[in-house]
C-alpha atoms as a PDB file:
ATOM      1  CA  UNK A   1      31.216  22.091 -74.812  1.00  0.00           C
ATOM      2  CA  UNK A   2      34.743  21.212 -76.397  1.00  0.00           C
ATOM      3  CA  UNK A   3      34.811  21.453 -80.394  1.00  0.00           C
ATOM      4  CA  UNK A   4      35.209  17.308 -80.332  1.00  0.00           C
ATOM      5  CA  UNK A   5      32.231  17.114 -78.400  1.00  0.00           C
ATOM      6  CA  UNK A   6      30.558  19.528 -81.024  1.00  0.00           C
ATOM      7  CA  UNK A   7      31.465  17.526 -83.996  1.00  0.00           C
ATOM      8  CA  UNK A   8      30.381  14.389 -82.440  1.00  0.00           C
ATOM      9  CA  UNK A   9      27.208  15.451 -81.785  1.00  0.00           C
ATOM     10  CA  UNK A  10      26.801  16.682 -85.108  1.00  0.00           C
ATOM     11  CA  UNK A  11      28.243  13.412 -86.708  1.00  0.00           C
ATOM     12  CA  UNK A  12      26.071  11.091 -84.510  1.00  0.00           C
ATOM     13  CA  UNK A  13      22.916  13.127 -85.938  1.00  0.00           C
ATOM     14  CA  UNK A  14      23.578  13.198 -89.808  1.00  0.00           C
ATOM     15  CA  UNK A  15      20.564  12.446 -91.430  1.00  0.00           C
ATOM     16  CA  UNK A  16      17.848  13.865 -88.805  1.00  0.00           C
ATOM     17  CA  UNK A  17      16.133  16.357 -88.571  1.00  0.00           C
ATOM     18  CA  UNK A  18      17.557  19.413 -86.203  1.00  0.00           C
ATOM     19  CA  UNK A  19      16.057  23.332 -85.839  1.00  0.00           C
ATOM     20  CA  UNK A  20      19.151  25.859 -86.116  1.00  0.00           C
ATOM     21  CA  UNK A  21      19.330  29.481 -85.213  1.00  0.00           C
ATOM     22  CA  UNK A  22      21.567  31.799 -86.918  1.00  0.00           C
ATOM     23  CA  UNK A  23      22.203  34.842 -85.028  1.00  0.00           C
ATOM     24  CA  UNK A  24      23.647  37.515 -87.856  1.00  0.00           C
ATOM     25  CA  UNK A  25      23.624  40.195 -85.572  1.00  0.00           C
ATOM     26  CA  UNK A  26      22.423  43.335 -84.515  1.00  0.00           C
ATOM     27  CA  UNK A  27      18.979  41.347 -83.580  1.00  0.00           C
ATOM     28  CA  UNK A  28      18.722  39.811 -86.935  1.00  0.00           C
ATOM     29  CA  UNK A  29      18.013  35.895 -86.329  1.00  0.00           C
ATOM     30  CA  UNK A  30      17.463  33.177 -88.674  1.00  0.00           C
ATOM     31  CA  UNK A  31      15.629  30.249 -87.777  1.00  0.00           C
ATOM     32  CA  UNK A  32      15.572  26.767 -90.080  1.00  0.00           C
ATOM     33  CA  UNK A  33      14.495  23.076 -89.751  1.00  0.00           C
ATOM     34  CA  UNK A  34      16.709  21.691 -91.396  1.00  0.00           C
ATOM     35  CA  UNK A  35      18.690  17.951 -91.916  1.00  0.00           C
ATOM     36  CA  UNK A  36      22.550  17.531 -91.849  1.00  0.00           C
ATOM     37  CA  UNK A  37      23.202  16.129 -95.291  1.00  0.00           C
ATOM     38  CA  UNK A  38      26.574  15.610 -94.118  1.00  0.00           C
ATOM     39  CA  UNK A  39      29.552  15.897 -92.141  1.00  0.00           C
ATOM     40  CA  UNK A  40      33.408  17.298 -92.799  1.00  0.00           C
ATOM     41  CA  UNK A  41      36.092  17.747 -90.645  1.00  0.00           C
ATOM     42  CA  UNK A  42      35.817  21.800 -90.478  1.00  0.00           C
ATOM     43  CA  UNK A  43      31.908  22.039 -91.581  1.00  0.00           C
ATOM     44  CA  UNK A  44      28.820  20.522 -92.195  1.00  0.00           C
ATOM     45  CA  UNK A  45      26.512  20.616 -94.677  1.00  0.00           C
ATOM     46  CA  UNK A  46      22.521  21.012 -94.335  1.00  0.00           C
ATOM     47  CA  UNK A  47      19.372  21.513 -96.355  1.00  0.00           C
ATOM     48  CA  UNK A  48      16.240  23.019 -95.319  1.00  0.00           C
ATOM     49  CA  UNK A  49      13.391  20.608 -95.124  1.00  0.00           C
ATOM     50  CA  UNK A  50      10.710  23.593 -96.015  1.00  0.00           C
ATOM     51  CA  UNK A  51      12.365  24.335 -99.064  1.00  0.00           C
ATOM     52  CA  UNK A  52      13.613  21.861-101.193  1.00  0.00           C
ATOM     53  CA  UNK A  53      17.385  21.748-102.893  1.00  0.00           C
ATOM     54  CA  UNK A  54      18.378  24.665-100.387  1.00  0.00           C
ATOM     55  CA  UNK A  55      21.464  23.728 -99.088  1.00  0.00           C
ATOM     56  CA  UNK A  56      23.376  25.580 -96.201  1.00  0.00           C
ATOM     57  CA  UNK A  57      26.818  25.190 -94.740  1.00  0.00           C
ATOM     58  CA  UNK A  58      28.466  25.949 -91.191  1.00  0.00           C
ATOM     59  CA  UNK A  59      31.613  25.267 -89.291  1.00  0.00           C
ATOM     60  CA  UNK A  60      31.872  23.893 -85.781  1.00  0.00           C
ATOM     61  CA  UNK A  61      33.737  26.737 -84.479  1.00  0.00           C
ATOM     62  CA  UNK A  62      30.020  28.536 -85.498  1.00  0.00           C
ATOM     63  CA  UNK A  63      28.580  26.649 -82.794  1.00  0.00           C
ATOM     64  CA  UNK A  64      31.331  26.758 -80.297  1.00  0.00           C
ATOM     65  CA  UNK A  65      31.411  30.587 -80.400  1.00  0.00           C
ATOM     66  CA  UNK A  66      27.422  30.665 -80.449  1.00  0.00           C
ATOM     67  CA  UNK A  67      27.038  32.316 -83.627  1.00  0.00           C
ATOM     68  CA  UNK A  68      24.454  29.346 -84.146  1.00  0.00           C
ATOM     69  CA  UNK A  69      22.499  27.505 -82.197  1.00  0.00           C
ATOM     70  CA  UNK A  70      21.696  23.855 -82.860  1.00  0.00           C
ATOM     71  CA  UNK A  71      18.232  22.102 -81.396  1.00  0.00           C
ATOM     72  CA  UNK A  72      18.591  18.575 -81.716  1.00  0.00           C
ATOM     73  CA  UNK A  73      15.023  16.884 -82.121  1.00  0.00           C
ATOM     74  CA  UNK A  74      14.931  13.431 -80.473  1.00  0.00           C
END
């Protein structure tokens, strides 16, 4: 998947509801349902539905490289 693709993906699916997991490493994983508030042109910006005014942001290249993983709910 090309970074254009990525962000397109992203962009067509601001304001739903996604699950993302955040590898951190050394088999530490963070898991979140969370929905992208919005969308830049190097990041994008979401907040956890569980918890409320907890806002998170990533970049594109995060997902490209696999250092998250996005689950798009449909």
């Amino acid at each position: 998947m090309t970074l254009q693709e990525i962000k397109n993906k992203v962009n067509d699916n601001v304001g739903n509801d996604v699950f993302i997991r955040y590898n951190l490493g050394r088999n530490k994983v963070e898991k979140y349902r969370v929905r992208i508030k919005e969308a830049y042109k190097n990041i994008f910006i979401v907040e956890l539905v569980d918890k409320s005014f907890e806002i998170k942001s990533f970049s594109y290249a995060d997902v490209m490289t696999k250092t998250i993983k996005i689950d798009y709910l449909y």
